[in-house]
Protein backbone atom coordinates (compact mmCIF):
# COMPACT_ATOMS: atom_id res chain seq x y z
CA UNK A 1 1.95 18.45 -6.75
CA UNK A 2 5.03 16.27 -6.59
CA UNK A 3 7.67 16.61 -9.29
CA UNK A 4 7.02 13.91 -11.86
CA UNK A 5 10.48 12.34 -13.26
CA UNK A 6 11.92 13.02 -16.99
CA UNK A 7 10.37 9.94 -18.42
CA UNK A 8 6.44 10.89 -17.56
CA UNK A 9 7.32 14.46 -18.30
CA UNK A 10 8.50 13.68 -21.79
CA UNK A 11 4.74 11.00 -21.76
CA UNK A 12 2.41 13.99 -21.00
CA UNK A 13 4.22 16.46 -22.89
CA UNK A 14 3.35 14.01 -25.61
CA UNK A 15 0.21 13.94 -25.16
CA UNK A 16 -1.00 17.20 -23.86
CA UNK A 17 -1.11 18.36 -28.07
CA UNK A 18 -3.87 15.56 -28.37
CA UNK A 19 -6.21 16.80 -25.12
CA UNK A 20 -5.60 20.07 -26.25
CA UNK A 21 -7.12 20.10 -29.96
CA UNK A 22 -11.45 19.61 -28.69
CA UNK A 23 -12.13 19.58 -31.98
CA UNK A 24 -15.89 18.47 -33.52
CA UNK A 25 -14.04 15.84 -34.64
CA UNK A 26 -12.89 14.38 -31.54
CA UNK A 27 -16.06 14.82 -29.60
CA UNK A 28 -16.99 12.73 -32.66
CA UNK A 29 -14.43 10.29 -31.34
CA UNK A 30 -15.24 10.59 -27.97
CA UNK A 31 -19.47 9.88 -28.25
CA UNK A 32 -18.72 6.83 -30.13
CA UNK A 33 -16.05 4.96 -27.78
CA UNK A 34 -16.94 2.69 -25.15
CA UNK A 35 -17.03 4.37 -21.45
CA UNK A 36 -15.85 3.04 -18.54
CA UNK A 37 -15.67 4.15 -15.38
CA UNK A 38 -13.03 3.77 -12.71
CA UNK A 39 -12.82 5.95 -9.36
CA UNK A 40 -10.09 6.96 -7.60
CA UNK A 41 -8.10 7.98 -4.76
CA UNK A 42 -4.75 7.97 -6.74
CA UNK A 43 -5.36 11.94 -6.77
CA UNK A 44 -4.16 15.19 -4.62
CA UNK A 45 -1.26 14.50 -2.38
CA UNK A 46 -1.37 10.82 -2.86
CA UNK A 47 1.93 9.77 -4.30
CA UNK A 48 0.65 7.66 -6.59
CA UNK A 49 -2.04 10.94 -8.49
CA UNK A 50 0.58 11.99 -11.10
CA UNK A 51 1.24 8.51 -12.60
CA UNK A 52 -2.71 7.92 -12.42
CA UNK A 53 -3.60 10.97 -13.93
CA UNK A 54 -1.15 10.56 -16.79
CA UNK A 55 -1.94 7.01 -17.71
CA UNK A 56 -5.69 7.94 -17.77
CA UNK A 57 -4.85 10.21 -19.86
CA UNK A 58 -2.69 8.40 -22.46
CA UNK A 59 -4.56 5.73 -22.37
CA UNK A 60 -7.83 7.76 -23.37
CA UNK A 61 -5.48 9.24 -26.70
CA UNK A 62 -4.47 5.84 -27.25
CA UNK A 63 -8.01 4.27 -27.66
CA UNK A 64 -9.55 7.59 -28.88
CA UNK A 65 -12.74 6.39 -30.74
CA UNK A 66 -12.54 3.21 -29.20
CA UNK A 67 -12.53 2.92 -25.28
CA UNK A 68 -12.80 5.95 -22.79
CA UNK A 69 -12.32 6.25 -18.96
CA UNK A 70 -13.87 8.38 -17.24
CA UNK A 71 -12.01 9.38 -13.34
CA UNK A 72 -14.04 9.67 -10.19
CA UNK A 73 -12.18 11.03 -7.83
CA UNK A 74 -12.32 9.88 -4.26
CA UNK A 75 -10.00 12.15 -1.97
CA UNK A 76 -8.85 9.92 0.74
CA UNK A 77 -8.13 5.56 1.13
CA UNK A 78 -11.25 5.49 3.99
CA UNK A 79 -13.66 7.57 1.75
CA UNK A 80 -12.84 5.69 -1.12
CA UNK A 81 -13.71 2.42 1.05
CA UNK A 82 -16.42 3.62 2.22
CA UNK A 83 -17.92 4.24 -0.84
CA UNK A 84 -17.50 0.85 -2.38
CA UNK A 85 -18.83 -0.78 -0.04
CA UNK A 86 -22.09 1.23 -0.56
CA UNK A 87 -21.73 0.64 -3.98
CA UNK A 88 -20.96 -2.63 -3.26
CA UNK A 89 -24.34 -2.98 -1.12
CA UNK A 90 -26.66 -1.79 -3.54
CA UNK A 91 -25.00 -3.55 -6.49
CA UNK A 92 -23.37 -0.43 -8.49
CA UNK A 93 -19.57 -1.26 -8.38
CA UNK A 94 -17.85 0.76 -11.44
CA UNK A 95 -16.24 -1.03 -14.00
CA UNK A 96 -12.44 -1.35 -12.84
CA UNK A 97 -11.78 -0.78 -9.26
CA UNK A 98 -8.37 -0.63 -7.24
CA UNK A 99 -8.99 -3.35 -4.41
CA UNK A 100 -5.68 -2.64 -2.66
CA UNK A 101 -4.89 -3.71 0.38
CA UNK A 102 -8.08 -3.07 1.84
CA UNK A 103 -9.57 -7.00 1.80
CA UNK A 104 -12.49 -5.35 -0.30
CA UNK A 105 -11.89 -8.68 -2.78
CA UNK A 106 -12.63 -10.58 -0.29
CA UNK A 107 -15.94 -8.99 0.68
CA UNK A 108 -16.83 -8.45 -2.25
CA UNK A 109 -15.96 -11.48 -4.65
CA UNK A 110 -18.85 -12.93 -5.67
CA UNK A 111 -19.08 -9.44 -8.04
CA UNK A 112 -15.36 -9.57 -9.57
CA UNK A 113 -15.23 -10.72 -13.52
CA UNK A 114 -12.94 -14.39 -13.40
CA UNK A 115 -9.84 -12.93 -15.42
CA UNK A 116 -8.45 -16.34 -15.69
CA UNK A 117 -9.77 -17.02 -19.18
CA UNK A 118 -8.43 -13.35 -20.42
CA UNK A 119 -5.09 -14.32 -18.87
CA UNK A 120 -4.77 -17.71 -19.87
CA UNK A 121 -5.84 -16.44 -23.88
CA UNK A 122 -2.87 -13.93 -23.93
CA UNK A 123 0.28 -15.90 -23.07
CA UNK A 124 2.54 -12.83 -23.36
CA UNK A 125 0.55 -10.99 -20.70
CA UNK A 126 0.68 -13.74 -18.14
CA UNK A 127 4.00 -14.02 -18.48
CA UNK A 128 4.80 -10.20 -16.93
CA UNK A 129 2.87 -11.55 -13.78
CA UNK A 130 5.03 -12.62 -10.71
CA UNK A 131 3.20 -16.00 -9.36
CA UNK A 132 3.19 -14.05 -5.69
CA UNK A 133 1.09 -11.73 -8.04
CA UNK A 134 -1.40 -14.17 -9.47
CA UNK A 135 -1.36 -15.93 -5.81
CA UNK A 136 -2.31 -13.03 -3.93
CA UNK A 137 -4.91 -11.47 -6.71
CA UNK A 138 -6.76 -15.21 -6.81
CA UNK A 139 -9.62 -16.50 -4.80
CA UNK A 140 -11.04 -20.53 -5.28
CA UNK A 141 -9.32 -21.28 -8.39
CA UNK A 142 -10.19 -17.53 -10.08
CA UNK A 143 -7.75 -14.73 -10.69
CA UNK A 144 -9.80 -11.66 -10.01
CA UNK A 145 -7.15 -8.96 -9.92
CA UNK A 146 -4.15 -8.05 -11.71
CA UNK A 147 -1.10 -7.38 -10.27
CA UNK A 148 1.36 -4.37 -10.93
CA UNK A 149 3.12 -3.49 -7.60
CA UNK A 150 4.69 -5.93 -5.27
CA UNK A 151 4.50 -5.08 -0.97
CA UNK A 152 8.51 -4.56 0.33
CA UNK A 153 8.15 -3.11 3.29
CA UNK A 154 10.41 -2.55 6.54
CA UNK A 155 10.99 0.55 8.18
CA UNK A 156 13.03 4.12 7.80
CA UNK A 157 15.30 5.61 10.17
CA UNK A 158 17.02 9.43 10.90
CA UNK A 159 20.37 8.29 10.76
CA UNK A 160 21.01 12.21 12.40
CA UNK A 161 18.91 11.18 15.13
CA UNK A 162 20.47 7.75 15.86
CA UNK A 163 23.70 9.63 16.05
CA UNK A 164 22.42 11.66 18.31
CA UNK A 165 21.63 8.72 20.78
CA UNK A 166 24.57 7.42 20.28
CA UNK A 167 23.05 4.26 17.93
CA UNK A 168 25.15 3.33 15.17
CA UNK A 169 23.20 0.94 13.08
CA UNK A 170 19.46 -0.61 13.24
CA UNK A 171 18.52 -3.49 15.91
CA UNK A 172 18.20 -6.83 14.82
CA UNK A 173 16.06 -8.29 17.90
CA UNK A 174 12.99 -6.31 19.73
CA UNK A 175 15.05 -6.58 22.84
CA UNK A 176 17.77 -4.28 20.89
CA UNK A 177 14.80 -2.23 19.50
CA UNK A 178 13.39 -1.33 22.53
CA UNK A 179 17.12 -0.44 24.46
CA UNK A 180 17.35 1.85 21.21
CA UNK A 181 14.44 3.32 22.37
CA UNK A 182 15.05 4.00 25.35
CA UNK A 183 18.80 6.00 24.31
CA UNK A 184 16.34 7.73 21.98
CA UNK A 185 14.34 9.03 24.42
CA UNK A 186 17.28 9.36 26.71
CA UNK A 187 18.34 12.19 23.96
CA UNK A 188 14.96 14.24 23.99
CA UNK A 189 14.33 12.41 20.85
CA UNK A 190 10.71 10.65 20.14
CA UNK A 191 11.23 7.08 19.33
CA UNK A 192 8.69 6.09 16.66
CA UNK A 193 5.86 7.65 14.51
CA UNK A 194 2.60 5.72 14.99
CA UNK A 195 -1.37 6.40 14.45
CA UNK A 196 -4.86 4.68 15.35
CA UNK A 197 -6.99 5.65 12.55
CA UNK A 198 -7.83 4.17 9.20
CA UNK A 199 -6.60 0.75 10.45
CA UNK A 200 -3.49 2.40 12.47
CA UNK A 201 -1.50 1.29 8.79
CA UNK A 202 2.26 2.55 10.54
CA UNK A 203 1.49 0.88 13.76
CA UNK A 204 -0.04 -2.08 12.17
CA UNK A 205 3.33 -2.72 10.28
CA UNK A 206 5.32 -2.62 13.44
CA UNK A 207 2.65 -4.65 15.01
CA UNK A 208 2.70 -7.33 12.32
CA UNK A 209 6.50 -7.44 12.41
CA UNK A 210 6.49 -8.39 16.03
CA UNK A 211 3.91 -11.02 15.78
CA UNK A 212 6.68 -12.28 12.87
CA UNK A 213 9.71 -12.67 15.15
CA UNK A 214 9.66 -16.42 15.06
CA UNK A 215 8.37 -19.39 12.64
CA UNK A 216 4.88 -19.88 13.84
CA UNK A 217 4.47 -15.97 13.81
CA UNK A 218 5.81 -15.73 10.22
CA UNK A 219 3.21 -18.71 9.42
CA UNK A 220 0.22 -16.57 10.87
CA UNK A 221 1.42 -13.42 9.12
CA UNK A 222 1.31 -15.43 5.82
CA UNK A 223 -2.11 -16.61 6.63
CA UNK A 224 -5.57 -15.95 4.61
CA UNK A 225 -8.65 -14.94 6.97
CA UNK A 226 -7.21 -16.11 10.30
CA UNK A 227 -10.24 -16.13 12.66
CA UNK A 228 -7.86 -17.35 16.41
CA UNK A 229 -5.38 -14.12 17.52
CA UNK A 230 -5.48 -15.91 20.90
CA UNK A 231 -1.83 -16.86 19.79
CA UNK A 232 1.53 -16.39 21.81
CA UNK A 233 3.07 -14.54 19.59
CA UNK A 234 0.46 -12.35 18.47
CA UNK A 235 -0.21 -11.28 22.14
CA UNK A 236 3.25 -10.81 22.89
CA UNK A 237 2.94 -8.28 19.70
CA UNK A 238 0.06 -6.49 21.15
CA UNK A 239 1.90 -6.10 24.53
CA UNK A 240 4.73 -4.36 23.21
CA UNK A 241 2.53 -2.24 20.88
CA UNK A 242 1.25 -1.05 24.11
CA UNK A 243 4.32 -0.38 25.62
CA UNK A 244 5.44 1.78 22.30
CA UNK A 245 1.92 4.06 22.60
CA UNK A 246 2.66 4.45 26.46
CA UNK A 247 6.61 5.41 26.37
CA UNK A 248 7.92 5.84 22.88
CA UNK A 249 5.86 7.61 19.92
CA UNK A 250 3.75 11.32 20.21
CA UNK A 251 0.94 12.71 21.92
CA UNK A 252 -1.20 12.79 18.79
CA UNK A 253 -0.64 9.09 17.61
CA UNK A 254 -4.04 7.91 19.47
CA UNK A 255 -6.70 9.12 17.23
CA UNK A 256 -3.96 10.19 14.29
CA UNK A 257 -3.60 9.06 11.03
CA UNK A 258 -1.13 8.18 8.49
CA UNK A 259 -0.97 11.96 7.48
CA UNK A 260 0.34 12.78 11.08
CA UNK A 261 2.68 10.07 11.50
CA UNK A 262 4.18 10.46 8.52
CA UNK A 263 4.49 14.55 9.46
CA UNK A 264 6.54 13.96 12.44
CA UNK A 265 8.72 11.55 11.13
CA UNK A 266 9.42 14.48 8.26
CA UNK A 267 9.59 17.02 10.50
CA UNK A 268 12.64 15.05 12.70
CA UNK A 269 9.98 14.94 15.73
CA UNK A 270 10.06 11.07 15.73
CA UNK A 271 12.98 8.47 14.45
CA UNK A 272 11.56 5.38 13.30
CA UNK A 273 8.45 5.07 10.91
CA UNK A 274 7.13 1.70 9.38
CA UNK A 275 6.30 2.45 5.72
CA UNK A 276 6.99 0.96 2.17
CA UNK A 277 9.31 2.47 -1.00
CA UNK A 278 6.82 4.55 -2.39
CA UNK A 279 7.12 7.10 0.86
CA UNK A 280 10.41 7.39 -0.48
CA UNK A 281 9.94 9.92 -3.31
CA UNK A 282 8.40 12.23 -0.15
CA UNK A 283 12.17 12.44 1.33
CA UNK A 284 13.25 14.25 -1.93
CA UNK A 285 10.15 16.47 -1.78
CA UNK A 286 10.91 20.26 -0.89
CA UNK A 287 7.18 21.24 0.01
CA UNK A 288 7.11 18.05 2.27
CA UNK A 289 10.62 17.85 3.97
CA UNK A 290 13.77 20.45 4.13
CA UNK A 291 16.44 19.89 1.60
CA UNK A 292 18.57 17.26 1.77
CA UNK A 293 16.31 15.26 4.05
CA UNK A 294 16.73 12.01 2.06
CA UNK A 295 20.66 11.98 3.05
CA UNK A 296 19.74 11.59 6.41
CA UNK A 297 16.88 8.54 6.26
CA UNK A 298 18.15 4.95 6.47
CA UNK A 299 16.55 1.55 5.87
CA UNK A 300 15.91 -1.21 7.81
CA UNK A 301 14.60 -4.81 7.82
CA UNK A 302 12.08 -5.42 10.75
CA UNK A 303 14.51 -6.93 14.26
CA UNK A 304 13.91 -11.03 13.50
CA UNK A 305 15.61 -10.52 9.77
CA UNK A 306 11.93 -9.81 8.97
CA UNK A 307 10.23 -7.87 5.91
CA UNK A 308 7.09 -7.70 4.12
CA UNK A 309 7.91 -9.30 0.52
CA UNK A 310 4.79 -10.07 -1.43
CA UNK A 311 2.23 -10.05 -4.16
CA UNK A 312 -0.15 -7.14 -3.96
CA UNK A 313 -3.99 -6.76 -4.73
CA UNK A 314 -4.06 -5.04 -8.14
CA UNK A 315 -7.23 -4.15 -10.27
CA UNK A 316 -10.19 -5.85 -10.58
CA UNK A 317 -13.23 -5.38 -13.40
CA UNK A 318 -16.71 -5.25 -12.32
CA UNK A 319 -18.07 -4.64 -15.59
CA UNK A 320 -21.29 -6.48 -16.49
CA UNK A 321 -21.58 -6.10 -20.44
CA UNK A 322 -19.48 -7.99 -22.55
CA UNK A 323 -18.22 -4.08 -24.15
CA UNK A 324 -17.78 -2.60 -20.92
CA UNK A 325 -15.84 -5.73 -19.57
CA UNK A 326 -13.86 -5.68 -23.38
CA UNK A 327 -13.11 -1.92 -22.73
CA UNK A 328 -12.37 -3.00 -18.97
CA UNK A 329 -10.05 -5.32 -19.77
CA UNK A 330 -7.51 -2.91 -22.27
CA UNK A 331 -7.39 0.12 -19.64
CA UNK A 332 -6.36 -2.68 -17.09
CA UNK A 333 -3.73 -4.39 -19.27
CA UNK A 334 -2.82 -0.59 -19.94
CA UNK A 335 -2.19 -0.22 -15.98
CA UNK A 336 -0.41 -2.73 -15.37
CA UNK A 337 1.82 -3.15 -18.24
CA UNK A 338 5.32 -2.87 -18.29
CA UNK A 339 5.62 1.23 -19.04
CA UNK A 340 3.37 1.34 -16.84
CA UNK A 341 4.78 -0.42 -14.25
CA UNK A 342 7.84 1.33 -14.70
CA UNK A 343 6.56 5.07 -14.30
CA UNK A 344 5.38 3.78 -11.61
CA UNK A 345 8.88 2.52 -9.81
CA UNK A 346 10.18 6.16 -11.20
CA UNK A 347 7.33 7.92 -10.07
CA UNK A 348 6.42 6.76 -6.98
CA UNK A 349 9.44 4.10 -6.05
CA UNK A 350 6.73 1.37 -6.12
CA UNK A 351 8.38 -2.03 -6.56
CA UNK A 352 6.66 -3.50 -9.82
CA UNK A 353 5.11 -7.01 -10.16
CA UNK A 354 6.92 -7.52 -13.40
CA UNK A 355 10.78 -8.05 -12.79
CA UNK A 356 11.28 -6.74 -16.72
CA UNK A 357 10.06 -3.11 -15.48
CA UNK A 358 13.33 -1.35 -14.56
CA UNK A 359 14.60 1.71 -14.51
CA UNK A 360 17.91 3.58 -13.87
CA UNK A 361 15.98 6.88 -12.55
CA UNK A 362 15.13 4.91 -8.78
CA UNK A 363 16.32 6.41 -5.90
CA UNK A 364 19.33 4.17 -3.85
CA UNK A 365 16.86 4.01 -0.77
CA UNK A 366 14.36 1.90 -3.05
CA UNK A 367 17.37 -0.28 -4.36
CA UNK A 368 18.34 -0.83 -0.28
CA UNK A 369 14.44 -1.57 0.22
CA UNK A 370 14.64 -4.31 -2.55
CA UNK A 371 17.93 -5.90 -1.18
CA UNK A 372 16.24 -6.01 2.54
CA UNK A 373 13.35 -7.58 1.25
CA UNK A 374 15.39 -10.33 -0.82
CA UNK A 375 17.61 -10.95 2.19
CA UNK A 376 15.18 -10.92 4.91
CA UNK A 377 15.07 -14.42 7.22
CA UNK A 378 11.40 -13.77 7.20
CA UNK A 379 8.88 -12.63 4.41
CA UNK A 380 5.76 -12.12 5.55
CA UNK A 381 2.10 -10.33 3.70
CA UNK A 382 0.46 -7.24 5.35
CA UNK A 383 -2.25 -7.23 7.57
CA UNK A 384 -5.13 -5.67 5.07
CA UNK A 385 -4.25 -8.28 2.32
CA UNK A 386 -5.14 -10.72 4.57
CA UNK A 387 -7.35 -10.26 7.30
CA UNK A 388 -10.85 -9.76 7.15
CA UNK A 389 -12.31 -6.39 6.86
CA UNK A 390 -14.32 -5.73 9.72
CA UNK A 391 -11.46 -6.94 11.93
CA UNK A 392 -9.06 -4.49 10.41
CA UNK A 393 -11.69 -1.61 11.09
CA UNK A 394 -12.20 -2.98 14.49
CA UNK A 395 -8.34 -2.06 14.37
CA UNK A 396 -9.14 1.63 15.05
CA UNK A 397 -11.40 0.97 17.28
CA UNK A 398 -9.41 -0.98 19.77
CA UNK A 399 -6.32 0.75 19.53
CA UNK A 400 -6.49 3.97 21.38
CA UNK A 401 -8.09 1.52 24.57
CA UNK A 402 -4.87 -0.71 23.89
CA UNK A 403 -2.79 2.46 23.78
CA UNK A 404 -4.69 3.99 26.77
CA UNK A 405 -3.99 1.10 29.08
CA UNK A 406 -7.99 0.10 29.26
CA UNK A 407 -8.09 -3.22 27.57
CA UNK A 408 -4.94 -5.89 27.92
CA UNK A 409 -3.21 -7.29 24.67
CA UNK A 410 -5.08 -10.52 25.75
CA UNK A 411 -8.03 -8.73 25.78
CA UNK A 412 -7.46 -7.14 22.11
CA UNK A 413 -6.74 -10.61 20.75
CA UNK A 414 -10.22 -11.69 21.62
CA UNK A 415 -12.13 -9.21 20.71
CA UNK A 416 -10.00 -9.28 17.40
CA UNK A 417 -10.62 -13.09 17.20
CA UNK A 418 -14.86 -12.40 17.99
CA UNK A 419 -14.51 -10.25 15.19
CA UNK A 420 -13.08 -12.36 12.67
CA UNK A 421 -15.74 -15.37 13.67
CA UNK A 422 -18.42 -13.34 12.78
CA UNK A 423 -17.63 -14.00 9.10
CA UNK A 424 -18.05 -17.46 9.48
């Protein structure tokens, strides 16, 4: 388990008396509150499972008697995807439920409780939400999610290994991107960490950055459900995602996930991996990297002056009861309120939705993450937020032919475009 910072420490030290007790009494307690049920794949490794655990926790001391939630826990994002949807098809979503970036509120709301009323009833409460927050989290004029994290994203660097080739600072055009590949590899050094499955999320980033490199590819990136990726730009992308998967990443990133990109890029096999802040708290981990491994990892904007910088899909309530959606609606405000959200920054690095949830204990890589993303030329949303699901599945479908040199990036585009036109 990661090392949880002073602040949660001191939280579940706080509350570990109350857990502990199991008296009659609060069984008592326990039978008469209001249960809930929310699952999970906050848990494990997941840098996110030590601020979930605690605030499920906490919250349950904090409503003893009153509300209770109860933790499935889903190891893995896919699994956890998978399962919804089944749930989903046979009309037995839980109570709260994480959408993410996953477009699962997309597909799936016609089920999601309208939170507008809630919101608009508690002035206070709206007020902690960013409107990128409320824009992303609403669909036809109802807010069905609540925000708590915002999406910075652009990509980290071994500044050891760009010494090595002789590169003293990040490109800022794929043309410069590409040369620095090429001195990497020139030095025996791997370029770039990338993967295939579960949507290919590090090579999707990088892919979504390229199609980004002008105005009309920034508009596209910013774009809900596009159904045409017969565009210039986006086949441009796809070409020189190819050419990355042919010359410049490792032999398992065709058929790898997340898990092994991010290895390499730990292990100083690869360079250059696409990720957001809350990686971060892995560089100062001693059971993931070798000490001292955060001195060496830079940041970057995307080449174009581009970065994600957006709201992000928070949690939705499924509930049908008017209880269960009451009970629903106080272990989501919990989540996403302003302690919360700022464990969360110290915990993970996670950017928080609410500007008011700061912190002193963040890591100077997150602070350089949040300067990129305000400076950036270019602010674009990520590719699960907005796309529709079965085209970001086809995703690992199509990637390792892409990668293999069996389809074209025209090609892709089309059968990424067929895809997204069966939803209409």
């Amino acid at each position: 388990m990661k090392k949880i910072i002073t602040s949660l420490m001191v939280l579940t030290a706080l509350a570990m008396p109350l857990f502990a007790s199991g008296t009659s009494e609060s069984k008592a307690k326990d039978d008469s509150a209001v249960t809930i049920n929310f699952p999970t794949f906050l848990i494990g490794v997941n840098s996110s499972a030590d601020w979930m655990a605690e605030r499920a926790k906490t919250f349950n001391t904090t409503y003893a008697g009153k509300y209770k939630v109860e933790i499935e826990e889903i190891p893995g994002d896919q699994n956890y995807i998978d399962k919804m949807k089944v749930l989903y098809s046979s009309n037995s979503l839980p109570d709260v439920m994480y959408t993410g970036g996953y477009n699962l509120l997309d597909m799936m709301e016609n089920k999601f409780v309208d939170l507008t009323p809630y919101v608009n009833a508690d002035p206070d409460w709206k007020a902690t939400m960013s409107k990128e927050g409320i824009n992303v989290n609403s669909r036809n004029g109802k807010l069905l999610g609540i925000p708590f994290t915002k999406q910075e994203i652009g990509y980290f660097y071994n500044k050891d290994l760009f010494k090595k080739a002789g590169i003293t600072s990040p490109a800022t055009t794929w043309d410069e991107f590409f040369t620095q590949c090429d001195k990497l590899k020139a030095a025996g050094i791997t370029p770039v960490s990338m993967d295939t499955a579960d949507s290919g999320w590090v090579t999707s980033l990088m892919l979504c950055a390229m199609i980004a490199n002008n105005d009309a590819g920034t508009k596209f990136m910013n774009t809900s459900l596009p159904t045409d990726y017969n565009t210039p730009e986006f086949i441009t992308a796809a070409s020189n995602i190819q050419k990355l998967f042919m010359n410049y990443t490792t032999l398992d990133a065709v058929g790898g996930k997340y898990e092994n990109a991010a290895s390499n890029f730990f292990m100083g096999q690869t360079a250059i991996i696409a990720n957001g802040p809350w990686m971060i708290s892995n560089f100062y981990d001693d059971t993931m990297v070798e000490p001292g491994f955060a001195e060496k990892v830079g940041t970057a904007k995307f080449p174009g002056d581009t970065m994600y910088n957006s709201g992000k899909i928070g949690f939705s309530i499924c509930a049908k009861t008017d209880e269960k959606i009451e009970a629903s609606l106080a272990f989501v405000k919990f989540l996403t309120s302003e302690e919360s959200q700022r464990l969360m920054l110290e915990v993970t690095s996670e950017t928080p939705d609410n500007p008011n949830a700061t912190s002193k204990n963040v890591k100077e890589l997150v602070n350089e993450t949040i300067k990129n993303a305000a400076s950036a030329k270019h602010s674009i949303n990520d590719f699960q937020s907005l796309w529709y699901a079965n085209v970001v599945d086809e995703i690992s479908v199509q990637y390792p032919l892409l990668a293999k040199g069996k389809i074209s990036a025209e090609e892709f585009a089309s059968i990424l475009s067929a895809k997204a036109k069966e939803n209409l």
